[in-house]
C-alpha atoms as a PDB file:
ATOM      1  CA  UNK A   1       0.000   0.000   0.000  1.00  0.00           C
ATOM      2  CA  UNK A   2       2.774   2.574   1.137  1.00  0.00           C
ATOM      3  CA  UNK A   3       4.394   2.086  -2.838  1.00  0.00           C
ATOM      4  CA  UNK A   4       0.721   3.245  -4.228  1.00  0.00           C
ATOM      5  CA  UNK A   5       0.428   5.974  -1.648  1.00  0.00           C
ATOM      6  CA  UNK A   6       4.384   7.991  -2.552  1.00  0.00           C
ATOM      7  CA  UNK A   7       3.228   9.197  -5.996  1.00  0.00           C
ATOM      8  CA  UNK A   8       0.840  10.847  -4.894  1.00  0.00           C
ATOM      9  CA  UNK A   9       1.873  12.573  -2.196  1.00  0.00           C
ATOM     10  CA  UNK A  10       4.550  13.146  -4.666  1.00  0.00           C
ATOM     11  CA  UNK A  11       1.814  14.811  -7.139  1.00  0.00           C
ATOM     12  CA  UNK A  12       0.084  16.824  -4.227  1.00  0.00           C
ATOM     13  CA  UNK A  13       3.789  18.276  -3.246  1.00  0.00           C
ATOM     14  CA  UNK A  14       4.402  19.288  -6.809  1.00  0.00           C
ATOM     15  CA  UNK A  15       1.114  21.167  -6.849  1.00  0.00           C
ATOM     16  CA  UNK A  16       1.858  23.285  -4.013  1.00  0.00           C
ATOM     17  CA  UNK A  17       5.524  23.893  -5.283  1.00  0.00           C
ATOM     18  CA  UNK A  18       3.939  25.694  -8.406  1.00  0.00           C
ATOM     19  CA  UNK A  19       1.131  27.487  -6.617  1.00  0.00           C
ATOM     20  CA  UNK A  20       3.845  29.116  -4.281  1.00  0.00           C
ATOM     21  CA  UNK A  21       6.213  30.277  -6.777  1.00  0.00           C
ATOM     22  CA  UNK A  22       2.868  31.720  -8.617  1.00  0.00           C
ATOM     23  CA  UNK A  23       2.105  33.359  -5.701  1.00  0.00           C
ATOM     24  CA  UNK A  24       5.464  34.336  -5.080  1.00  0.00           C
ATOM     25  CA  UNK A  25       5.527  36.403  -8.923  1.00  0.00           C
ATOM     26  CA  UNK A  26       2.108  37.566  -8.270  1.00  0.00           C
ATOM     27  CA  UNK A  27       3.476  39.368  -5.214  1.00  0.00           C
ATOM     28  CA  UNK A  28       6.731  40.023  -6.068  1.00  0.00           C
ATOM     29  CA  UNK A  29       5.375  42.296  -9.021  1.00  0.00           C
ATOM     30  CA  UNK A  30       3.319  44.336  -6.838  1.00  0.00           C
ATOM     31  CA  UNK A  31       5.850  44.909  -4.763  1.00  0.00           C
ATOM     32  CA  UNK A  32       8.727  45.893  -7.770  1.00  0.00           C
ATOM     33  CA  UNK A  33      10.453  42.544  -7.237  1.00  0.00           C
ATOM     34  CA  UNK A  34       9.421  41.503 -10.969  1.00  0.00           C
ATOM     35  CA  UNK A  35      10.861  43.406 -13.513  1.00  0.00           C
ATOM     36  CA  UNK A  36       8.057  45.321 -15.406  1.00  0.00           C
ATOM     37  CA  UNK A  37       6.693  44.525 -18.653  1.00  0.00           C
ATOM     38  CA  UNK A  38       8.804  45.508 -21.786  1.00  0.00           C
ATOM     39  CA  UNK A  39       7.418  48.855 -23.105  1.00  0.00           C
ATOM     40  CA  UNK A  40       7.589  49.314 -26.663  1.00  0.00           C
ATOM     41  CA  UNK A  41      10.500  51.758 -26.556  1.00  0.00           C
ATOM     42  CA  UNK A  42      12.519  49.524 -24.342  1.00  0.00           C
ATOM     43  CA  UNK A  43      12.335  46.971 -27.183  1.00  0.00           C
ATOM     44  CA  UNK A  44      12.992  49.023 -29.662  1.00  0.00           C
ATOM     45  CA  UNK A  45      15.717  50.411 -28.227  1.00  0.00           C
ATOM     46  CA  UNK A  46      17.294  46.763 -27.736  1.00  0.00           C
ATOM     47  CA  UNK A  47      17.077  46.322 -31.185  1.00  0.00           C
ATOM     48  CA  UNK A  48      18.697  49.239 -32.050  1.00  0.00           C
ATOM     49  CA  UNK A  49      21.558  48.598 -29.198  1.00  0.00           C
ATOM     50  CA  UNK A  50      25.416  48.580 -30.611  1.00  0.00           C
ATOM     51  CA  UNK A  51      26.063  45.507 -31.892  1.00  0.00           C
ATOM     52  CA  UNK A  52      29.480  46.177 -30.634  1.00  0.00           C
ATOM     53  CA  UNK A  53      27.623  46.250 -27.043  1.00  0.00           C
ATOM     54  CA  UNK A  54      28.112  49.459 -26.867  1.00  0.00           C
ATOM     55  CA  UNK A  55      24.756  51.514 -24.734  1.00  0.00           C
ATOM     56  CA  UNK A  56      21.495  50.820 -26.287  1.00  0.00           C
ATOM     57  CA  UNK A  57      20.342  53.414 -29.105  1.00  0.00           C
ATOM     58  CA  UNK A  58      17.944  56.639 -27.407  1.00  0.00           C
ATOM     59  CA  UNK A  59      14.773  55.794 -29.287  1.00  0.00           C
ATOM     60  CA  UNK A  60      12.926  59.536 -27.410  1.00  0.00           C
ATOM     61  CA  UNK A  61      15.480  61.646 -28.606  1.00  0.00           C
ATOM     62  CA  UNK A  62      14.589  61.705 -32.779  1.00  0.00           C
ATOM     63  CA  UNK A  63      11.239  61.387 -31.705  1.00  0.00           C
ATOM     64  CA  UNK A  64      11.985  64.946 -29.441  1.00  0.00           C
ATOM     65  CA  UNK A  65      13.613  66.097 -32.458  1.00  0.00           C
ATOM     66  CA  UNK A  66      10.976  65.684 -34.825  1.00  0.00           C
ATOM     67  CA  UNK A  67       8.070  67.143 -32.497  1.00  0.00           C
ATOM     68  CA  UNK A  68      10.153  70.319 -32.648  1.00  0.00           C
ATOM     69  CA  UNK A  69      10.614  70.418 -36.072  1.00  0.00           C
ATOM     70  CA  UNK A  70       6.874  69.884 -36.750  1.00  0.00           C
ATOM     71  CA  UNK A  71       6.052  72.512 -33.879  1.00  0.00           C
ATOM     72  CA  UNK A  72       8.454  75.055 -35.970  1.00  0.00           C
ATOM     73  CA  UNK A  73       6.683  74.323 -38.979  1.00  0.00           C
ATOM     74  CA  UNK A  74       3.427  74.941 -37.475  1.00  0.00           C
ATOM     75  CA  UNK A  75       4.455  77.748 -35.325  1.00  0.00           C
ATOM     76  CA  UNK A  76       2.750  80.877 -36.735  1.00  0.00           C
ATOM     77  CA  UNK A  77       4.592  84.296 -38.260  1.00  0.00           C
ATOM     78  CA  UNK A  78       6.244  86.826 -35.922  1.00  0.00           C
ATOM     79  CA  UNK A  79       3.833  89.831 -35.708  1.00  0.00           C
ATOM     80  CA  UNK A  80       6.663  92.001 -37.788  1.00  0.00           C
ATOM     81  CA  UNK A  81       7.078  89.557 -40.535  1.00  0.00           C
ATOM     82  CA  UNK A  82       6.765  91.042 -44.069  1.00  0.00           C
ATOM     83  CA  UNK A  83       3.553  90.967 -45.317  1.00  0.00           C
ATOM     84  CA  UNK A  84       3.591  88.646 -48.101  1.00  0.00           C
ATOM     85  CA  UNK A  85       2.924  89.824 -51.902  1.00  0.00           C
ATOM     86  CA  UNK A  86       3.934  93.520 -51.036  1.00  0.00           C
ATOM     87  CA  UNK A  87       6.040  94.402 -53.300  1.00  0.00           C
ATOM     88  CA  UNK A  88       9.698  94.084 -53.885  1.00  0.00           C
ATOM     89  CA  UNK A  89      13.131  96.449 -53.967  1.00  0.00           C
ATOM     90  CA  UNK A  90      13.662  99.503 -51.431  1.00  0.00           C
ATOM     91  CA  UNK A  91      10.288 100.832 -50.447  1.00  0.00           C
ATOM     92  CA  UNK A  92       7.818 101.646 -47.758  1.00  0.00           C
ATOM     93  CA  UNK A  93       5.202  99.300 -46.756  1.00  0.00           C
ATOM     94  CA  UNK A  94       1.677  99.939 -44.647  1.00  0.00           C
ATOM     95  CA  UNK A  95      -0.367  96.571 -43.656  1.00  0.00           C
ATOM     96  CA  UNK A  96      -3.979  98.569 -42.859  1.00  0.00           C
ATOM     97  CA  UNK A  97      -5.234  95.101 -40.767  1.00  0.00           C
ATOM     98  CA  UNK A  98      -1.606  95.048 -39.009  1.00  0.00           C
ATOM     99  CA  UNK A  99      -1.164  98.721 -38.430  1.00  0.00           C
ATOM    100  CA  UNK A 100       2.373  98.944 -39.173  1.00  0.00           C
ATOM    101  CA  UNK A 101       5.234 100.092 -41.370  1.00  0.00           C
ATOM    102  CA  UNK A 102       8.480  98.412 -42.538  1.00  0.00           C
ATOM    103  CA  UNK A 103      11.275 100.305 -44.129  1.00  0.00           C
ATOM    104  CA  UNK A 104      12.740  97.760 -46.581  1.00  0.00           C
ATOM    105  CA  UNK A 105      16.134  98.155 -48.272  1.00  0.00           C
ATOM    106  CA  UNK A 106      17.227  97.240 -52.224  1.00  0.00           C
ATOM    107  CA  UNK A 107      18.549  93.789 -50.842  1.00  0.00           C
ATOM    108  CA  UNK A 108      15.248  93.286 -48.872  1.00  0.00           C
ATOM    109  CA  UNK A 109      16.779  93.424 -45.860  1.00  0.00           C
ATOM    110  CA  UNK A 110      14.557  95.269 -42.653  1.00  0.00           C
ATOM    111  CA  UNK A 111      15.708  98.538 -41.569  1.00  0.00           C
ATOM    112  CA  UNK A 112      13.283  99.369 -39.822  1.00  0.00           C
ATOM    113  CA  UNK A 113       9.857  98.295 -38.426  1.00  0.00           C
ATOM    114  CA  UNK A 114       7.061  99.890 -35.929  1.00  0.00           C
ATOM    115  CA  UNK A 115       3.272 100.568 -35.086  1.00  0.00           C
ATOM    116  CA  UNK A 116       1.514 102.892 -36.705  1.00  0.00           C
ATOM    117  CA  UNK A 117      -1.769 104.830 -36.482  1.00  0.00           C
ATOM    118  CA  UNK A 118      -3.684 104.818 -39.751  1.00  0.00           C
ATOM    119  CA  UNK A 119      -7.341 105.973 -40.972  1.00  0.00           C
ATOM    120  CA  UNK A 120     -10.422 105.004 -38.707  1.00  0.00           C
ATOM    121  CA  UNK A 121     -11.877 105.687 -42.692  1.00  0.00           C
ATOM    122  CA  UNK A 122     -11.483 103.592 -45.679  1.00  0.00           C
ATOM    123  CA  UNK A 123     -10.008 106.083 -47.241  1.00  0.00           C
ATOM    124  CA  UNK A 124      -7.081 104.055 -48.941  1.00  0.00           C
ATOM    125  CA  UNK A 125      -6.859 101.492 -51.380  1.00  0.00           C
ATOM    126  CA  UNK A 126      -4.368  98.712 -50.926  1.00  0.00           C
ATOM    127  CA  UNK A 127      -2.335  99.091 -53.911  1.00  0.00           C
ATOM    128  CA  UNK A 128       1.709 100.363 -54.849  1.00  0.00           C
ATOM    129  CA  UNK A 129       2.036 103.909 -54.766  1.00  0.00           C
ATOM    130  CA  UNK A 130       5.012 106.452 -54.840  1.00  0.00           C
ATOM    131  CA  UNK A 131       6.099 109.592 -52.476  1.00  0.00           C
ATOM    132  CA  UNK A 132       5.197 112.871 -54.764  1.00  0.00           C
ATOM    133  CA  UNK A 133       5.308 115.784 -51.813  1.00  0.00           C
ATOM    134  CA  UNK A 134       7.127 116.199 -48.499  1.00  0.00           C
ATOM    135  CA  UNK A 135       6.853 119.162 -45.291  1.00  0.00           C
ATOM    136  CA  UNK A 136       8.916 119.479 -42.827  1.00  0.00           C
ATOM    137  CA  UNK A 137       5.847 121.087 -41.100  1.00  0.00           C
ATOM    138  CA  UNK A 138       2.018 121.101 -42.074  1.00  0.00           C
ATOM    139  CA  UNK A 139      -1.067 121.989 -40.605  1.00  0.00           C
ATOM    140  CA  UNK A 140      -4.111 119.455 -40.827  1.00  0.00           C
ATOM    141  CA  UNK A 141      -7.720 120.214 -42.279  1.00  0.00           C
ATOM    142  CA  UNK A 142     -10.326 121.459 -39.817  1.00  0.00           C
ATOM    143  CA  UNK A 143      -8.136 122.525 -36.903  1.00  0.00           C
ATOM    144  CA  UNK A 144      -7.011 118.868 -36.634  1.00  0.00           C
ATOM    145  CA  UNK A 145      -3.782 120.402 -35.247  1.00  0.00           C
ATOM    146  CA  UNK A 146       0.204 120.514 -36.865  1.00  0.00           C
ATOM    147  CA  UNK A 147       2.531 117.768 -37.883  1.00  0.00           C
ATOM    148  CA  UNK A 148       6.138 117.596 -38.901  1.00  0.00           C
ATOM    149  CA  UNK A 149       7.729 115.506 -41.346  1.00  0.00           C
ATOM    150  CA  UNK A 150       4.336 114.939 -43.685  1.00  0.00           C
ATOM    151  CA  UNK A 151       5.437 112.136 -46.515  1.00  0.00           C
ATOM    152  CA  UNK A 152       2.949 112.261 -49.038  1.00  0.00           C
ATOM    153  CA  UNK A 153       2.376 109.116 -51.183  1.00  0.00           C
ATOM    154  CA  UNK A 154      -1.892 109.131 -52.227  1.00  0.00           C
ATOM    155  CA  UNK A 155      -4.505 111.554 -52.869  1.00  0.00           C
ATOM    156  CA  UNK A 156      -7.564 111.558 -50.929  1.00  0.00           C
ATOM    157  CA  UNK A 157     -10.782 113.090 -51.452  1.00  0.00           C
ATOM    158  CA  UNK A 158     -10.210 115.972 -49.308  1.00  0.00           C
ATOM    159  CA  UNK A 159      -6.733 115.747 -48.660  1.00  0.00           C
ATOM    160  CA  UNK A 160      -3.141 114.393 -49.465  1.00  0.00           C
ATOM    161  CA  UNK A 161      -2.520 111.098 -47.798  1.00  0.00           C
ATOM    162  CA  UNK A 162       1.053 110.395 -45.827  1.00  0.00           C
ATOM    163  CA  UNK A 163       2.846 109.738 -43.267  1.00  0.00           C
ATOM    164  CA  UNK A 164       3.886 111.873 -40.611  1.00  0.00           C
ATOM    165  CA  UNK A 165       4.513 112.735 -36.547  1.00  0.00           C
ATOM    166  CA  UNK A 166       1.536 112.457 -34.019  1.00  0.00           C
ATOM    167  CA  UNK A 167      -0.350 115.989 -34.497  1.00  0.00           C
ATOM    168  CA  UNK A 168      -0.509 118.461 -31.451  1.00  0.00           C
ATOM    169  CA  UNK A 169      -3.294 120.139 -31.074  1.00  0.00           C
ATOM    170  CA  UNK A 170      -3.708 123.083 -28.832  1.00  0.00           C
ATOM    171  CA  UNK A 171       0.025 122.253 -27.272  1.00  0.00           C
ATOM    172  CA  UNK A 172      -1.277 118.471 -26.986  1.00  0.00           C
ATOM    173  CA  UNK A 173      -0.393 115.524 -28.352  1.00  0.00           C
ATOM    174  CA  UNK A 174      -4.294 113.968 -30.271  1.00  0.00           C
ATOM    175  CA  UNK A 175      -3.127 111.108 -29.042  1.00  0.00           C
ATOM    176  CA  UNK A 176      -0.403 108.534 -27.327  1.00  0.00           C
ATOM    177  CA  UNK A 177       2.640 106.659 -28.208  1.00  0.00           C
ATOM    178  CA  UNK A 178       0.812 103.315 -26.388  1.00  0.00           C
ATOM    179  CA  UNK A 179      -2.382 104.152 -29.073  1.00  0.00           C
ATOM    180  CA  UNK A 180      -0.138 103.392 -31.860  1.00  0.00           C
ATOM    181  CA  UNK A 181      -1.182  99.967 -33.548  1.00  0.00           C
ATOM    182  CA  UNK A 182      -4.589 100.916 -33.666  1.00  0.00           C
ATOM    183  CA  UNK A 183      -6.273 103.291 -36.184  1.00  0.00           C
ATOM    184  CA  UNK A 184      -7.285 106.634 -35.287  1.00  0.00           C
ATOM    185  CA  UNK A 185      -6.242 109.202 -37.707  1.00  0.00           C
ATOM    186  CA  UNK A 186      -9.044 111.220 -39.798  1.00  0.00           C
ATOM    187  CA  UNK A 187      -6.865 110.117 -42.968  1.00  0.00           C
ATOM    188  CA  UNK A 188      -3.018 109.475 -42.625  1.00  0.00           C
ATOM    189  CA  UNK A 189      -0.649 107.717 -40.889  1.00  0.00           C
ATOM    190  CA  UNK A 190       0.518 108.482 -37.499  1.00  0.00           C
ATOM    191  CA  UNK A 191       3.845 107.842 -36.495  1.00  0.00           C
ATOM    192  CA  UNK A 192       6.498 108.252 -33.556  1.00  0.00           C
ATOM    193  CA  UNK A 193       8.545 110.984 -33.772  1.00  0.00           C
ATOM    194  CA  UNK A 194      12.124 109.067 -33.825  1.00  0.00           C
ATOM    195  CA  UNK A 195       9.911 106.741 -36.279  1.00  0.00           C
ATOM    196  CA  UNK A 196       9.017 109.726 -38.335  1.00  0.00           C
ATOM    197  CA  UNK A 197      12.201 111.258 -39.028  1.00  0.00           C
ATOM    198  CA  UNK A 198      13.293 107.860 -39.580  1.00  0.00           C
ATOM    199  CA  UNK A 199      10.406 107.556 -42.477  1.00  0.00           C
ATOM    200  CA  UNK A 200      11.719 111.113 -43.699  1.00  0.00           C
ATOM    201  CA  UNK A 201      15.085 110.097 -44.283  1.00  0.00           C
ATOM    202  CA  UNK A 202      14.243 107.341 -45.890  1.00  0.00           C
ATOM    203  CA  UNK A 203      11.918 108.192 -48.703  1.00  0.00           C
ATOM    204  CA  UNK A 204      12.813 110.494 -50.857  1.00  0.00           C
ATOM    205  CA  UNK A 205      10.719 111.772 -54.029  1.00  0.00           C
ATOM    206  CA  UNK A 206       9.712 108.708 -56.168  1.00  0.00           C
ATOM    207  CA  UNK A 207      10.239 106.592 -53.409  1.00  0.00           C
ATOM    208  CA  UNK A 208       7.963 103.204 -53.840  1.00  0.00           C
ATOM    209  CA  UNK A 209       5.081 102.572 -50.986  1.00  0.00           C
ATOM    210  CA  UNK A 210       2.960  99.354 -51.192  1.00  0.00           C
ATOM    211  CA  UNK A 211      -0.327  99.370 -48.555  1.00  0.00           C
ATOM    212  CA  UNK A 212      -1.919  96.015 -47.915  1.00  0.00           C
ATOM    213  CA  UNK A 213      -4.897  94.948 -46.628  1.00  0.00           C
END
């Protein structure tokens, strides 16, 4: 009876071998014992690893590089940026919807760019257009108060349009430096004073200005 009764005792001690080292895994992966699960990256990174056995291939650092690439790509225009389709060669150019200037040499190269103040009237035309009069001094229409360095390029209804200084009115400025970048002008364009002796300097007769929308 005793040779029948060994196997399976045997059998039963086998059983509870393999339920304790399942246990054992089960609990020894809770507790960080087991290593984790390969991730994805891990494995690809093995397969990439130096054949040499040199350190494994960094599989997150092209994948860094090309988020940034794509983010560059997508990343939208600075605010001064060159309007497209305005023009090329030295000239003056007004964005109406932007509210600012760019003085652009021959070679296309920046020289200068601020905020303007232009019309709170459609009163010009996006189009190319060329300087034809220039004051060192003016006066504005209906008391709207003096201006200095007045750079005529269009013809308005009432009035030569151009570029000049903030007017002063009564010993007052009509309005502030921190306005500028919105319109607010009865017709022209408003301008800094450094930023309108700048303008002056820089466009002579015949000199080319492009507005845009």
């Amino acid at each position: 009876m005793s040779r029948h009764r060994a196997p399976r005792r045997r059998s039963r001690a086998w059983l509870s071998l393999v339920a304790v080292l399942a246990t054992g895994a089960v609990v020894g992966a809770g507790v960080g014992l087991v290593p984790p699960q390969v991730t994805p990256a891990a494995i690809s990174g093995s397969l990439d690893s130096d054949p040499g056995g040199g350190a494994p291939a960094t599989v997150a650092e092209p994948v860094l590089v090309r988020a940034s690439a794509a983010q560059a790509v997508m990343a939208p225009l600075p605010s001064d940026a060159v309007p497209a389709d305005s023009g090329q060669g030295r000239r003056i150019v007004f964005s109406q919807e932007r509210q600012r200037v760019w003085l652009i040499a021959a070679d296309e190269a920046v020289e200068r760019t601020y905020l303007v103040s232009g019309s709170v009237y459609d009163n010009l035309d996006p189009g190319s257009y060329s300087v034809f009069s220039r004051s060192e001094q003016a006066w504005g229409i209906d008391d709207s108060g003096t201006m200095r360095h007045f750079v005529r390029f269009a013809r308005g209804p009432r009035a030569a349009i151009g570029f000049h200084d903030i007017p002063v009115s009564d010993g007052k400025a009509v309005q502030t430096e921190d306005e500028l970048g919105q319109p607010l002008s009865h017709g022209c364009i408003r301008q800094r004073s450094e930023d309108a002796v700048a303008l002056w300097e820089f466009a002579p007769l015949g000199t080319s200005v492009v507005v845009v929308a």
